[in-house]
Protein backbone atom coordinates (compact mmCIF):
# COMPACT_ATOMS: atom_id res chain seq x y z
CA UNK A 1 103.93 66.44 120.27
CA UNK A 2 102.77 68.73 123.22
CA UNK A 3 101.07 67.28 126.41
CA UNK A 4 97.73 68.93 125.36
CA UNK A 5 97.93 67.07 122.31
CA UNK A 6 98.72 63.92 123.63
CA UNK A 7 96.03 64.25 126.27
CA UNK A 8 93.73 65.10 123.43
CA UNK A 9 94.32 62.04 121.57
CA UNK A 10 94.06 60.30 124.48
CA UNK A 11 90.62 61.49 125.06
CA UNK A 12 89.71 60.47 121.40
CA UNK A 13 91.33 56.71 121.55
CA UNK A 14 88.84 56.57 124.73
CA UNK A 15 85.83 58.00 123.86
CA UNK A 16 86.32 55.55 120.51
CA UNK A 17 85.59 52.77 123.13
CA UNK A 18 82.02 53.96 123.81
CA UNK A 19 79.90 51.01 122.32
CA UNK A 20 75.80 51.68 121.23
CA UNK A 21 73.25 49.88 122.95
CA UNK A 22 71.34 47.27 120.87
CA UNK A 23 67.78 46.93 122.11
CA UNK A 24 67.09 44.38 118.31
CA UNK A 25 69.03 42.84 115.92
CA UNK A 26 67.66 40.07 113.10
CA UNK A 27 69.81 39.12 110.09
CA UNK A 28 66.61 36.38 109.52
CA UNK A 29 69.49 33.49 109.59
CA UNK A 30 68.08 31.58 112.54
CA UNK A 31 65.00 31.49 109.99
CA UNK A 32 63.71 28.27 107.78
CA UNK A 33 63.88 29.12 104.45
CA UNK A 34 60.27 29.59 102.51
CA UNK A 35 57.46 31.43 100.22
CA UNK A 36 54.67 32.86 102.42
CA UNK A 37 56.48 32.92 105.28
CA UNK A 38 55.46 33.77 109.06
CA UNK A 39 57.23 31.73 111.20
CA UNK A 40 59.79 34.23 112.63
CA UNK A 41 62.12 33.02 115.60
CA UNK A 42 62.19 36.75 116.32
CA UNK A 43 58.62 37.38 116.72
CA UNK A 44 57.92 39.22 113.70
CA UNK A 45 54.76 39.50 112.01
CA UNK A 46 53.35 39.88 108.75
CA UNK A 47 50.02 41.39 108.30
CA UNK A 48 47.64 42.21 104.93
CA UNK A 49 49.68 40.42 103.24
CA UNK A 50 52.44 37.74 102.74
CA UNK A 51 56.69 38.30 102.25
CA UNK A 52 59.25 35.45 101.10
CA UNK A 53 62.02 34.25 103.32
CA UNK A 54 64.44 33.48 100.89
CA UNK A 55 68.49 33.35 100.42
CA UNK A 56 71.56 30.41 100.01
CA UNK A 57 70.48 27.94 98.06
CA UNK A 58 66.57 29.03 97.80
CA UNK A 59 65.82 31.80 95.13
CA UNK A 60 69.44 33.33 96.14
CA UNK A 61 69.11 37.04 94.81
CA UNK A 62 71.90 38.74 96.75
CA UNK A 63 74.40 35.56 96.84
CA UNK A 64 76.77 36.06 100.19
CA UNK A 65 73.93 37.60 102.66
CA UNK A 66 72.61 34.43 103.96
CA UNK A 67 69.19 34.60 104.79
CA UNK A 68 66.96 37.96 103.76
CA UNK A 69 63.26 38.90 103.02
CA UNK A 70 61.09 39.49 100.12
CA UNK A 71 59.05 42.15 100.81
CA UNK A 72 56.07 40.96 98.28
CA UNK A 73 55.82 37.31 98.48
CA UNK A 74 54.29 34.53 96.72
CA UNK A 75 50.51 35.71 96.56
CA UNK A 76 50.43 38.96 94.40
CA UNK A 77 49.64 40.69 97.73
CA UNK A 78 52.56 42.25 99.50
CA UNK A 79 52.71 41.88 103.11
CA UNK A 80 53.73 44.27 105.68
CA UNK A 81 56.38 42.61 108.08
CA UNK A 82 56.05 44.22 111.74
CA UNK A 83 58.19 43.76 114.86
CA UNK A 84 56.91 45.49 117.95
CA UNK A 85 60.06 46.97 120.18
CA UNK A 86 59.37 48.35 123.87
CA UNK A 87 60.89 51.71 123.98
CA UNK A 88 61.94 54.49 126.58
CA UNK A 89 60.50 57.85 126.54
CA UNK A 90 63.05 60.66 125.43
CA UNK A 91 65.57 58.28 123.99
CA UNK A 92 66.41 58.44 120.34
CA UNK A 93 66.33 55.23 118.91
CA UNK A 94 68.37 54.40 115.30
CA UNK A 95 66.61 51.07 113.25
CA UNK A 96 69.13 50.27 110.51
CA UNK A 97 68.77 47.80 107.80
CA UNK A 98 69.98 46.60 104.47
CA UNK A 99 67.89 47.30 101.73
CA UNK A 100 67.93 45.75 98.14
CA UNK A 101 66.40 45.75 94.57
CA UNK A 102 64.33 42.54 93.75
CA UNK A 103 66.98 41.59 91.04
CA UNK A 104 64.04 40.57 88.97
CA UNK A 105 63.80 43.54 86.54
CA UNK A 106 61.20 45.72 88.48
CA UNK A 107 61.53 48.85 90.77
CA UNK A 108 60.05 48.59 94.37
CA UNK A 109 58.54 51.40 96.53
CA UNK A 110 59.27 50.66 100.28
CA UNK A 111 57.40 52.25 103.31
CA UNK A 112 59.35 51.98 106.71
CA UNK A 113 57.47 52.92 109.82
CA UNK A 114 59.38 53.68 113.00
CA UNK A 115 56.82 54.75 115.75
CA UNK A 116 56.02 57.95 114.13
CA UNK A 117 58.31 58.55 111.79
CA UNK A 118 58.11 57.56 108.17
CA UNK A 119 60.69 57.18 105.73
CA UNK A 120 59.91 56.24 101.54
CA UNK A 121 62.61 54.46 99.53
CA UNK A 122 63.32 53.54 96.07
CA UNK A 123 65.00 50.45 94.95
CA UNK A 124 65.57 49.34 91.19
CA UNK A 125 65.79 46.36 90.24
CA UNK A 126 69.60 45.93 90.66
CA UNK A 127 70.83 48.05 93.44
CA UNK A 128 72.55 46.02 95.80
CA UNK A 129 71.73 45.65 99.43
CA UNK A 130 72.78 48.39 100.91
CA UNK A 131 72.29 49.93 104.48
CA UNK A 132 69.78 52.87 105.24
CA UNK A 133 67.87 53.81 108.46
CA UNK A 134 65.48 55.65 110.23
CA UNK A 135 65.28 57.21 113.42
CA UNK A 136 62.53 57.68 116.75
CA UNK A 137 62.49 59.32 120.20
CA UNK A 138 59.25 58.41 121.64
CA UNK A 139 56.86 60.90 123.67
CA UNK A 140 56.31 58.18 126.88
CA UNK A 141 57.31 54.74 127.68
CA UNK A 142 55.51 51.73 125.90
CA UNK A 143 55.60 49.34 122.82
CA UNK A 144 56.20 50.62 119.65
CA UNK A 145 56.08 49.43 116.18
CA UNK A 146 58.98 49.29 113.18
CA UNK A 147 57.45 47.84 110.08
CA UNK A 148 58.28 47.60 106.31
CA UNK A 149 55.63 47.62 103.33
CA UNK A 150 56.44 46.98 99.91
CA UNK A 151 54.17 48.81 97.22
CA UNK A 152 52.85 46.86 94.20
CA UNK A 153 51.79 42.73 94.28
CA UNK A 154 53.68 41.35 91.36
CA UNK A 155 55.65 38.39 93.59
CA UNK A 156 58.60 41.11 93.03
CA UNK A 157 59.75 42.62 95.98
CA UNK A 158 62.27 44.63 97.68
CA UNK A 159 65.00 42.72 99.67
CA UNK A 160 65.09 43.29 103.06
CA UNK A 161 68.18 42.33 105.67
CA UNK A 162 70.22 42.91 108.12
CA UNK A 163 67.80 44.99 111.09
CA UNK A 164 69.24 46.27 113.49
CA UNK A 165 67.71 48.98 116.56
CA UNK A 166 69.75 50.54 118.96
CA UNK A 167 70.49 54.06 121.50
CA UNK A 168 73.40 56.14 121.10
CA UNK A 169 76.67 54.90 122.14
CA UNK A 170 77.18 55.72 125.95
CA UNK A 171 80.67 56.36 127.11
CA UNK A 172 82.04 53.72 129.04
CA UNK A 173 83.18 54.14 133.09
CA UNK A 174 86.67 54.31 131.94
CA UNK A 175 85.97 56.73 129.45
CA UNK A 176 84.75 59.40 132.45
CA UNK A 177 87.65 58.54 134.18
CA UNK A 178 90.59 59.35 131.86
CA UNK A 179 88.18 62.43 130.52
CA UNK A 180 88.38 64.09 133.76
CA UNK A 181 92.03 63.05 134.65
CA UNK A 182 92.77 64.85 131.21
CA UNK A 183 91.02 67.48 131.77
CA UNK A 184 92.27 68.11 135.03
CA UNK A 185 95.91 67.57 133.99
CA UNK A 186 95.15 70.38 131.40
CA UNK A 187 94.08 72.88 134.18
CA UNK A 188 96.84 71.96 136.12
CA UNK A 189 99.31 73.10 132.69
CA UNK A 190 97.18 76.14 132.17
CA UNK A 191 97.76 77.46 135.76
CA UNK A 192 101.52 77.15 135.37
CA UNK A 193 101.49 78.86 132.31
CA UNK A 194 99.79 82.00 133.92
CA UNK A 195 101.93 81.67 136.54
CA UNK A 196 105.21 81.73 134.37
């Protein structure tokens, strides 16, 4: 293997190191289990509305994932669940977050609001949780909203785990400092070559 290449995949193997910056994570599992349910530890809200905390041992619908919410809880009147971030202007912020069908033999519509942006999904009844997300760069600095809203109010709703918010990785200190030794030490081959 040539220098340049090695110096190339020494680049990648550093950059690879770069980690992204969570600003909010919630897998609900520091939650107490119940219909109706508002008491968050993570300051969530629910509004117009109510959602289910439910999960091991408690109307277990996705066995394995611990602790997760349904999106239409126990009063025929879906709630929409609300967490309220503070954000930087100009940054683009990623929410992920596992979504599932209610297991139940229905098919849920889910709204999920990110500042401004607005993304619609689909879940039948038996898709498994899987991860989907939506992105925001907001316009100044303040507090911003991510929320979820399950159509319908049939007790049925769409599962909801796994949240997660966070900025694009940023390379770490020792990333910069290998990229520009390697990209010096690449100069420093090209100018011998033109000189041979």
């Amino acid at each position: 293997m040539s220098l340049r290449h090695l110096l190339l995949a020494g680049l990648v193997a550093g950059a690879s190191t770069a980690q992204a910056a969570v600003v909010f994570s919630d897998d609900f599992n520091a939650d107490t289990l119940g219909l109706n349910y508002t008491g968050f530890v993570n300051g969530w809200t629910v509004s117009d509305g109510t959602v289910d905390l439910i999960g091991t041992g408690f109307f277990d619908l996705h066995p394995g994932n611990g602790n997760y919410v349904d999106l239409d809880g126990s009063t025929s009147n879906a709630g929409v669940l609300t967490q309220s971030l503070s954000l930087t202007a100009g940054v683009t912020y990623t929410a992920s977050f596992s979504l599932g069908g209610s297991n139940r033999g229905d098919t849920n519509l889910v709204d999920v609001m990110f500042g401004t942006s607005l993304s619609n999904f689909t879940l039948l009844s038996a898709d498994p949780l899987a991860t989907q997300s939506i992105s925001f760069t907001p316009g100044s600095d303040g507090t911003y909203t991510l929320s979820f809203s399950n159509g319908g109010g049939d007790n049925l709703g769409a599962i909801l785990d796994n949240v997660m918010v966070s900025t694009p990785a940023i390379p770490e200190p020792e990333t910069y400092a290998l990229m520009l030794a390697g990209l010096g030490l690449m100069a420093a081959v090209a100018r011998r070559r033109r000189k041979a």
